[in-house]
Protein backbone atom coordinates (compact mmCIF):
# COMPACT_ATOMS: atom_id res chain seq x y z
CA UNK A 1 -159.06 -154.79 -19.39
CA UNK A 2 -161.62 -152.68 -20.97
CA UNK A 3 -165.59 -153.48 -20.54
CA UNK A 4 -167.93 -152.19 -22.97
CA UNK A 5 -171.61 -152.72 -22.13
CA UNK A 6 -174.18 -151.59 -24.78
CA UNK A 7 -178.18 -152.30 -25.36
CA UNK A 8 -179.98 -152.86 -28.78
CA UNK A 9 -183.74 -152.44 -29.49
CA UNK A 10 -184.21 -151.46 -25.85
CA UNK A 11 -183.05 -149.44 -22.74
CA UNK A 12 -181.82 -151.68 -19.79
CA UNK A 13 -181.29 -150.79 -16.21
CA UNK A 14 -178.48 -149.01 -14.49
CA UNK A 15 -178.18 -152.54 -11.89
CA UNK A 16 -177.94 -154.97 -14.85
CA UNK A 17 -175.39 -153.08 -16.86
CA UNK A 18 -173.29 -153.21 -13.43
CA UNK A 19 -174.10 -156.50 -12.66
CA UNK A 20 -172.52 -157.19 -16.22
CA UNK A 21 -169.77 -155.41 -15.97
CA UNK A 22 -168.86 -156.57 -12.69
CA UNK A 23 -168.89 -160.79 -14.01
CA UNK A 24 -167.35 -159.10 -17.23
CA UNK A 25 -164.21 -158.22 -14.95
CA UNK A 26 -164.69 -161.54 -12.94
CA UNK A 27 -163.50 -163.38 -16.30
CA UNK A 28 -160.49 -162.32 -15.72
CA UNK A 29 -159.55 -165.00 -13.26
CA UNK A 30 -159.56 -167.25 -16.28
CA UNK A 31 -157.68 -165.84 -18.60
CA UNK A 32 -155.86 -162.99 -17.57
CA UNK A 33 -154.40 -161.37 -21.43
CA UNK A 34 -157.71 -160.16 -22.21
CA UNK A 35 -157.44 -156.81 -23.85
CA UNK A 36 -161.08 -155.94 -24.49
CA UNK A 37 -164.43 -157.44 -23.18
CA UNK A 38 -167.83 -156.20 -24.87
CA UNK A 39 -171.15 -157.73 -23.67
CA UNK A 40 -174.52 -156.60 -26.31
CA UNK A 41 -177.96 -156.97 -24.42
CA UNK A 42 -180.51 -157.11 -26.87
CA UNK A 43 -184.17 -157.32 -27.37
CA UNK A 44 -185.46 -160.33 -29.66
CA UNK A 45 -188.60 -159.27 -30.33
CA UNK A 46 -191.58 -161.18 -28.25
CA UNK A 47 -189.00 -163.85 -27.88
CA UNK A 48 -187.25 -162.91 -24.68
CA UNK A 49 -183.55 -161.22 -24.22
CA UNK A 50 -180.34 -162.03 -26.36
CA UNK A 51 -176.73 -161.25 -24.83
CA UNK A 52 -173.59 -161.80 -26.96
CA UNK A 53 -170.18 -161.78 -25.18
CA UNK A 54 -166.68 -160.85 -27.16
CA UNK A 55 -163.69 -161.21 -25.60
CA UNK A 56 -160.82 -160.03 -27.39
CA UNK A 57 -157.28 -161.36 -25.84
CA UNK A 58 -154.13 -160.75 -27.11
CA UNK A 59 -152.39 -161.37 -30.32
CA UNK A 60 -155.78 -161.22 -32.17
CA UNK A 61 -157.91 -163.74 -30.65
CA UNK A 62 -161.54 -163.03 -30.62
CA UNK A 63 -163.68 -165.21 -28.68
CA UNK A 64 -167.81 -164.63 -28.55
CA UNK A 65 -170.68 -165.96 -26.92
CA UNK A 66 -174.61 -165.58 -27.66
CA UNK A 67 -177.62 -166.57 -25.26
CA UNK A 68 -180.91 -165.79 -25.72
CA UNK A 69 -183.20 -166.99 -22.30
CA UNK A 70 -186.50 -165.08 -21.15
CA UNK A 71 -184.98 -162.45 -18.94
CA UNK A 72 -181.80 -160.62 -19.66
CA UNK A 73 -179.81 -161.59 -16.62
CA UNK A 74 -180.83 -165.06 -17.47
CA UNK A 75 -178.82 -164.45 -20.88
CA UNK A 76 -176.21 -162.66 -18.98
CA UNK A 77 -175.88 -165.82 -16.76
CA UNK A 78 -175.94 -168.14 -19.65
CA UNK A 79 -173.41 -166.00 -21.52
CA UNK A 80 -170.73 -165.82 -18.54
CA UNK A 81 -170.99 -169.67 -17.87
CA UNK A 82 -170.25 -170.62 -21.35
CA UNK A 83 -167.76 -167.69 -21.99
CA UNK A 84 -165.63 -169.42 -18.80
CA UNK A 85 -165.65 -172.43 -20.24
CA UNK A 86 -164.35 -171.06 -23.11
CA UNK A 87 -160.89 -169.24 -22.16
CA UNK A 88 -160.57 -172.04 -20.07
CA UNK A 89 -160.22 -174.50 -22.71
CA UNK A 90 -158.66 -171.16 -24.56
CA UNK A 91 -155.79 -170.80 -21.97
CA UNK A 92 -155.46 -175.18 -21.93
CA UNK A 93 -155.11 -174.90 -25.30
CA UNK A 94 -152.15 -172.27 -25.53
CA UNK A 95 -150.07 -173.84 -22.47
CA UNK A 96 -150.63 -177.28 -23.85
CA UNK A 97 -149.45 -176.00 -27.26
CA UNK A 98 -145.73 -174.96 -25.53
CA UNK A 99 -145.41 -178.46 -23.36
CA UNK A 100 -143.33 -180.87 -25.10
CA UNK A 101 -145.66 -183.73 -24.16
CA UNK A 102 -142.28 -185.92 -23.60
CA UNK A 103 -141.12 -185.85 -26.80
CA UNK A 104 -137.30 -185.95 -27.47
CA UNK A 105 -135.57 -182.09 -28.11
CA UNK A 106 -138.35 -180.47 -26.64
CA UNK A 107 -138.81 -178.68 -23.02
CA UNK A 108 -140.60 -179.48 -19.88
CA UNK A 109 -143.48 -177.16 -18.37
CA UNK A 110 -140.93 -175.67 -16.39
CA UNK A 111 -138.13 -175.59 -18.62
CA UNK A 112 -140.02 -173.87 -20.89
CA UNK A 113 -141.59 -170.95 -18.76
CA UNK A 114 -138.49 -170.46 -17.38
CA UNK A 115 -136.34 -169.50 -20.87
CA UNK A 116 -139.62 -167.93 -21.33
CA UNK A 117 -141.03 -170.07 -24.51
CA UNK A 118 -144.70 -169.59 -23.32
CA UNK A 119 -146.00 -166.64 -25.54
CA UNK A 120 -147.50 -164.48 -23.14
């Protein structure tokens, strides 16, 4: 998986940029197709900090997250908490989607990983 880590309207440190990359590549105990992972710091003015979150995984699906808190890692925090939630309900979503629920004709969990129906 790729991490991309860029700054708008202002310069950040060297420490948060690693600290972000380093939960960036954490995410990927949740959802393990991820092809691409940007996180955007950005200044809001006299607000406080913004950080946006884009996870592309496979087959085309984008997923994004914004936070805007007083301090940056505060918005980095924010950002990584709801992103998790996110391709967890993502990756719930897609093996739920392949489970035959016990309808008739259709595969079990099992069944169905093994003659490899699951899409990834």
């Amino acid at each position: 998986m790729r991490v991309t880590i860029t700054a708008r309207h202002d310069r950040f440190p060297a420490a948060l940029k690693e600290t972000a990359r380093d939960k960036a590549q954490h995410l990927e105990h949740y959802f393990d197709h991820l092809t691409k992972l940007e996180v955007v710091f950005d200044r809001d003015g006299g607000i406080g900090y913004g950080c946006e979150m884009i996870a592309h995984a496979v087959r085309g699906h984008v997923i994004v997250c914004h936070a805007t808190k007083e301090t940056a890692l505060a918005a980095l925090d924010v950002v990584v908490n709801k992103m998790e939630r996110q391709l967890t309900r993502f990756k719930e979503r897609l093996i739920g989607r392949h489970h035959g629920n016990g309808r008739r004709g259709r595969r079990t969990g099992a069944e169905a990983a093994a003659a490899g129906d699951i899409w990834w």
